[in-house]
Protein backbone atom coordinates (compact mmCIF):
# COMPACT_ATOMS: atom_id res chain seq x y z
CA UNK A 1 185.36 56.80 135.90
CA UNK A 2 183.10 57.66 138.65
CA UNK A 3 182.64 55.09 141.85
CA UNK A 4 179.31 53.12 141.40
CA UNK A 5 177.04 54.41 144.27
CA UNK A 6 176.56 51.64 147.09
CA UNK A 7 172.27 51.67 146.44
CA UNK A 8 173.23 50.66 142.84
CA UNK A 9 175.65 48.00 143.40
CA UNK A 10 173.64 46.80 145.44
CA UNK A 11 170.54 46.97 143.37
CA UNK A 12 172.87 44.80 140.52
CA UNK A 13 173.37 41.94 142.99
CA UNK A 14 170.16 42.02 143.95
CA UNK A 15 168.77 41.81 140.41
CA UNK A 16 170.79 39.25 139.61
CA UNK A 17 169.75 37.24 142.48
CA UNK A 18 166.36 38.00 142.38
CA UNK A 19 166.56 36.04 138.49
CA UNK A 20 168.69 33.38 140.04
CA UNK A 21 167.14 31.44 142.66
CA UNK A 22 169.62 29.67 144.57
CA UNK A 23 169.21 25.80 144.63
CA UNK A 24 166.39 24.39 147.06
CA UNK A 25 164.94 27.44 147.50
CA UNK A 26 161.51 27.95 147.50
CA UNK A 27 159.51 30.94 146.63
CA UNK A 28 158.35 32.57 149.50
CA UNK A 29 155.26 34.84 150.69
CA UNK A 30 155.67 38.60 151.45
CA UNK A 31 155.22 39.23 155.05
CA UNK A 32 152.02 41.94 155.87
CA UNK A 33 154.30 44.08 158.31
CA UNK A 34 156.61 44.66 155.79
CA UNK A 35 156.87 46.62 152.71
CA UNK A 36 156.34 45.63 148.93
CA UNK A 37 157.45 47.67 145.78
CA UNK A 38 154.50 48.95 144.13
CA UNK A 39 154.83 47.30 140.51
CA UNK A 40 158.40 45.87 140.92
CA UNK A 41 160.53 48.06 138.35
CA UNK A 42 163.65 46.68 139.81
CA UNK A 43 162.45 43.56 141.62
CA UNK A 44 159.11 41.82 142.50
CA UNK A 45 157.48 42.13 145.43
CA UNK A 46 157.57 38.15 145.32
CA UNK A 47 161.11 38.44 145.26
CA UNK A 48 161.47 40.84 148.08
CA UNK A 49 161.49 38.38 151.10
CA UNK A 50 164.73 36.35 149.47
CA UNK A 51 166.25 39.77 149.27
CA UNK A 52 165.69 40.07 152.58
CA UNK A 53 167.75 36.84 153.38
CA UNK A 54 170.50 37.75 150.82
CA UNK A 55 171.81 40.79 152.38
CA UNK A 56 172.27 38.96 155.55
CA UNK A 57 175.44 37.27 153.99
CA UNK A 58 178.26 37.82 151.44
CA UNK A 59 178.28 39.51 149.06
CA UNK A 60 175.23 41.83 149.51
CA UNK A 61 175.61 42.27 153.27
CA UNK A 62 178.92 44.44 152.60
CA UNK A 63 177.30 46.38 149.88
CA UNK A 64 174.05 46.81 152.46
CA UNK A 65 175.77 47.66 155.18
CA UNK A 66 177.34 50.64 153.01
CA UNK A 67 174.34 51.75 151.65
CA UNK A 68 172.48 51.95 155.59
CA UNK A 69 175.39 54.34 156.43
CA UNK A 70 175.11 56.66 153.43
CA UNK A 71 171.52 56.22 153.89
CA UNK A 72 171.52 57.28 157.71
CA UNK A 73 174.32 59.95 157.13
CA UNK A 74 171.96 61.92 154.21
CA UNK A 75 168.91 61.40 156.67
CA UNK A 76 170.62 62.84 159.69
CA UNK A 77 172.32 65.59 157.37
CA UNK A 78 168.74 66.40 155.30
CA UNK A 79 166.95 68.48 157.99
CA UNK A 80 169.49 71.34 158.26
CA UNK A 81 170.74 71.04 154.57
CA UNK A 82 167.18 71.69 153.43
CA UNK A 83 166.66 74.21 155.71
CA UNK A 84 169.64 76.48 155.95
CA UNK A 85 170.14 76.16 151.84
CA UNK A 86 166.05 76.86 152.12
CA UNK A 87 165.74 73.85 149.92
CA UNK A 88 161.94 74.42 149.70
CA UNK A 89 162.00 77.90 149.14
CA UNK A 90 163.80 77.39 146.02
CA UNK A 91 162.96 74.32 144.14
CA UNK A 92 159.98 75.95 142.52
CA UNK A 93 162.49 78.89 141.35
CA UNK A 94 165.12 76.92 139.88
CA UNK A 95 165.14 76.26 136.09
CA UNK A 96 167.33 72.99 136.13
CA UNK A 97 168.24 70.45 139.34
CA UNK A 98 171.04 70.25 137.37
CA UNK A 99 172.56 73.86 138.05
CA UNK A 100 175.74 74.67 136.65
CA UNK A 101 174.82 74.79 133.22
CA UNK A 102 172.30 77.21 134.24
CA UNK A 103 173.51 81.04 133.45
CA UNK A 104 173.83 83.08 136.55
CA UNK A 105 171.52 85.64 135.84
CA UNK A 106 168.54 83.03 135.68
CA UNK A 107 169.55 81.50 138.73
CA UNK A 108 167.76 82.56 142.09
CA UNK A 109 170.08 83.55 144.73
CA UNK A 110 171.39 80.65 146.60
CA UNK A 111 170.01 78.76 143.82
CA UNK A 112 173.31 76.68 142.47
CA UNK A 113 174.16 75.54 145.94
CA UNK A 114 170.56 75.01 146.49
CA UNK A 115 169.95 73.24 143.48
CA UNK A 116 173.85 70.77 143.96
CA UNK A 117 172.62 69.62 147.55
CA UNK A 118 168.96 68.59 146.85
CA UNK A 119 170.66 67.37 143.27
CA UNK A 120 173.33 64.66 145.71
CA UNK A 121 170.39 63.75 147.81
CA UNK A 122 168.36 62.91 144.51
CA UNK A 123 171.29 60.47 143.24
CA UNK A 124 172.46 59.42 146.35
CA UNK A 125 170.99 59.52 149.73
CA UNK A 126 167.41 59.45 148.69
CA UNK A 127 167.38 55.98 146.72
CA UNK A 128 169.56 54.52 149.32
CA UNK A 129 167.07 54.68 152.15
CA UNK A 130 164.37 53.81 149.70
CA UNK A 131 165.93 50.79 149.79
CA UNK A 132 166.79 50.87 153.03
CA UNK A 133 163.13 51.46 153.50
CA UNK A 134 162.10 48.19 151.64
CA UNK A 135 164.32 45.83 153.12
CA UNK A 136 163.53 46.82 156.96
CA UNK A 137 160.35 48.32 157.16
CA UNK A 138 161.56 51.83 158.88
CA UNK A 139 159.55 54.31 157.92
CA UNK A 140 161.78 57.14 159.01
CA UNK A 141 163.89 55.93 155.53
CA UNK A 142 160.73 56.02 153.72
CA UNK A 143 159.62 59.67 154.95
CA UNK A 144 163.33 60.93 154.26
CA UNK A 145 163.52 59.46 150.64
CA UNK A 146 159.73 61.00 149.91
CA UNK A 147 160.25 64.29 151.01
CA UNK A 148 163.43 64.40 148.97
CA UNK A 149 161.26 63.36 145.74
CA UNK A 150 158.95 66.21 146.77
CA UNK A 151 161.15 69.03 146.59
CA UNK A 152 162.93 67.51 143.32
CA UNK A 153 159.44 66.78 141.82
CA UNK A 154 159.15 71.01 142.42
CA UNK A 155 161.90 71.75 140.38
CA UNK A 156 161.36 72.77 136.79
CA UNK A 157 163.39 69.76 135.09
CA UNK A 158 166.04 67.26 136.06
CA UNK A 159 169.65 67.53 133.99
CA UNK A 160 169.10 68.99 131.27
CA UNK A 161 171.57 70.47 128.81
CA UNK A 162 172.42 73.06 126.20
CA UNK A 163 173.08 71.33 122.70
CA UNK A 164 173.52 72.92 119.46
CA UNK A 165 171.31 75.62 120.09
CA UNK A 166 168.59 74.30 122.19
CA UNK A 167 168.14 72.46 125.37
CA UNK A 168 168.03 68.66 125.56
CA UNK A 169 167.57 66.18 128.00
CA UNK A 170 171.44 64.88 128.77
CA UNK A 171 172.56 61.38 131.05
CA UNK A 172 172.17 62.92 134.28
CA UNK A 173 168.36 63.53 133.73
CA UNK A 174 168.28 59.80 133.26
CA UNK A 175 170.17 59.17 136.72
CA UNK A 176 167.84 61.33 138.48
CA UNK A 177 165.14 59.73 136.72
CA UNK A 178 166.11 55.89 137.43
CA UNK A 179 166.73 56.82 141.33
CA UNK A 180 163.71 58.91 141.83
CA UNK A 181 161.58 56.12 140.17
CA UNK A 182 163.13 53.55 142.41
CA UNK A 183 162.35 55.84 145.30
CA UNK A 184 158.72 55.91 144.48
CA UNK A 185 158.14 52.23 143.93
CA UNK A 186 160.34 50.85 146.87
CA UNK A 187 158.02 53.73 149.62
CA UNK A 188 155.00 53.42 147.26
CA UNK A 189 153.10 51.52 150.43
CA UNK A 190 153.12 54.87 152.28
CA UNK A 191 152.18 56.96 149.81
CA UNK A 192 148.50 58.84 149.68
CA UNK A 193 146.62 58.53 146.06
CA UNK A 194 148.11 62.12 145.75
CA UNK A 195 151.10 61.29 146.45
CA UNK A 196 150.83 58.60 143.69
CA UNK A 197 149.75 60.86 141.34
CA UNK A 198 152.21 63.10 141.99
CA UNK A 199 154.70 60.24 141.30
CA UNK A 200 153.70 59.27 137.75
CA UNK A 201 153.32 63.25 136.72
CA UNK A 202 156.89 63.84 138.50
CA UNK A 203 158.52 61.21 137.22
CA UNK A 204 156.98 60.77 133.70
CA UNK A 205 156.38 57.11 134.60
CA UNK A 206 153.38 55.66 133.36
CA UNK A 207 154.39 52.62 134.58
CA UNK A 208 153.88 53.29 138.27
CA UNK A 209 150.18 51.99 138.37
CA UNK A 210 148.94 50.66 141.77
């Protein structure tokens, strides 16, 4: 079984809290100066402040402090990954993020490797400094975790798989899905109206209405 991610253990937690309100606690107001999901798919921006407080202590502040180094590892890793594998380049060529399924003679050169980098960032680095975006306000998590949505939202489709015949969406377009929607709604503060747009028709999410 593969190890759950540190963004989505943390995410669990969070969730959980986020329905449990701990006793004598009040709601609180979300500060100005710091972000708010857009609509809230995985919390409420009413909820975001206790969040805030809860990953100052056991057990989220373990999980947090995980997720911050992962985060800050893929954003210090991101600009020469994306240029040396020229990640731009060839996101608009490839037929699948998901690229081993993908026959060799459809698959521009540099492609595979191309297309298994930007497909890690997409699953891991990218919604952990979404996150890490929401909780502290940096934007440099929020630019990192955009432009990684941008090159994905380039790419033809996201995991999907030959099945009896045809080609179907399969689990991992579902993964990609889940963490590129978070991604979106936890930097959807610094995102232009095109970038919005670009969001929903990306993503397929209707829901991310702002």
């Amino acid at each position: 079984m593969m190890p759950r991610p540190p963004f989505l253990a943390l995410i669990c937690v969070l969730v959980l809290a986020a329905a449990a309100p701990a006793l004598g606690e009040t709601a609180a107001g979300v500060p100005r100066d710091l972000p708010r999901p857009g609509i809230g798919v995985f919390f409420k921006a009413e909820d975001v402040p206790r969040l805030r407080e809860k990953i100052q202590r056991p057990p989220c502040r373990e999980l947090y402090e995980k997720m911050l180094k992962q985060a800050d590892a893929a954003m210090a890793k991101w600009p020469d990954d994306k240029a040396q594998l020229r990640i731009s380049d060839l996101a608009p060529k490839l037929p699948d993020l998901t690229m081993e399924q993908v026959p060799a003679e459809f698959a521009p050169e540099g492609g595979k490797q191309a297309g298994a980098v930007l497909d890690k960032y997409a699953t891991e680095g990218a919604p952990c400094a979404a996150v890490a975006y929401l909780m502290t306000g940096d934007r440099r998590y929020a630019a990192f975790a955009w432009d990684v949505f941008g090159q994905c939202a380039k790419v033809n489709r996201w995991g999907w798989f030959p099945w009896a015949g045809t080609h179907v969406p399969q689990i991992h377009f579902g993964i990609v899905s889940r963490n590129l929607v978070l991604v979106a709604d936890c930097v959807w503060d610094t995102l232009t109206p095109e970038d919005r747009r670009l969001a929903r028709k990306a993503s397929g999410a209707e829901a991310l209405r702002a």
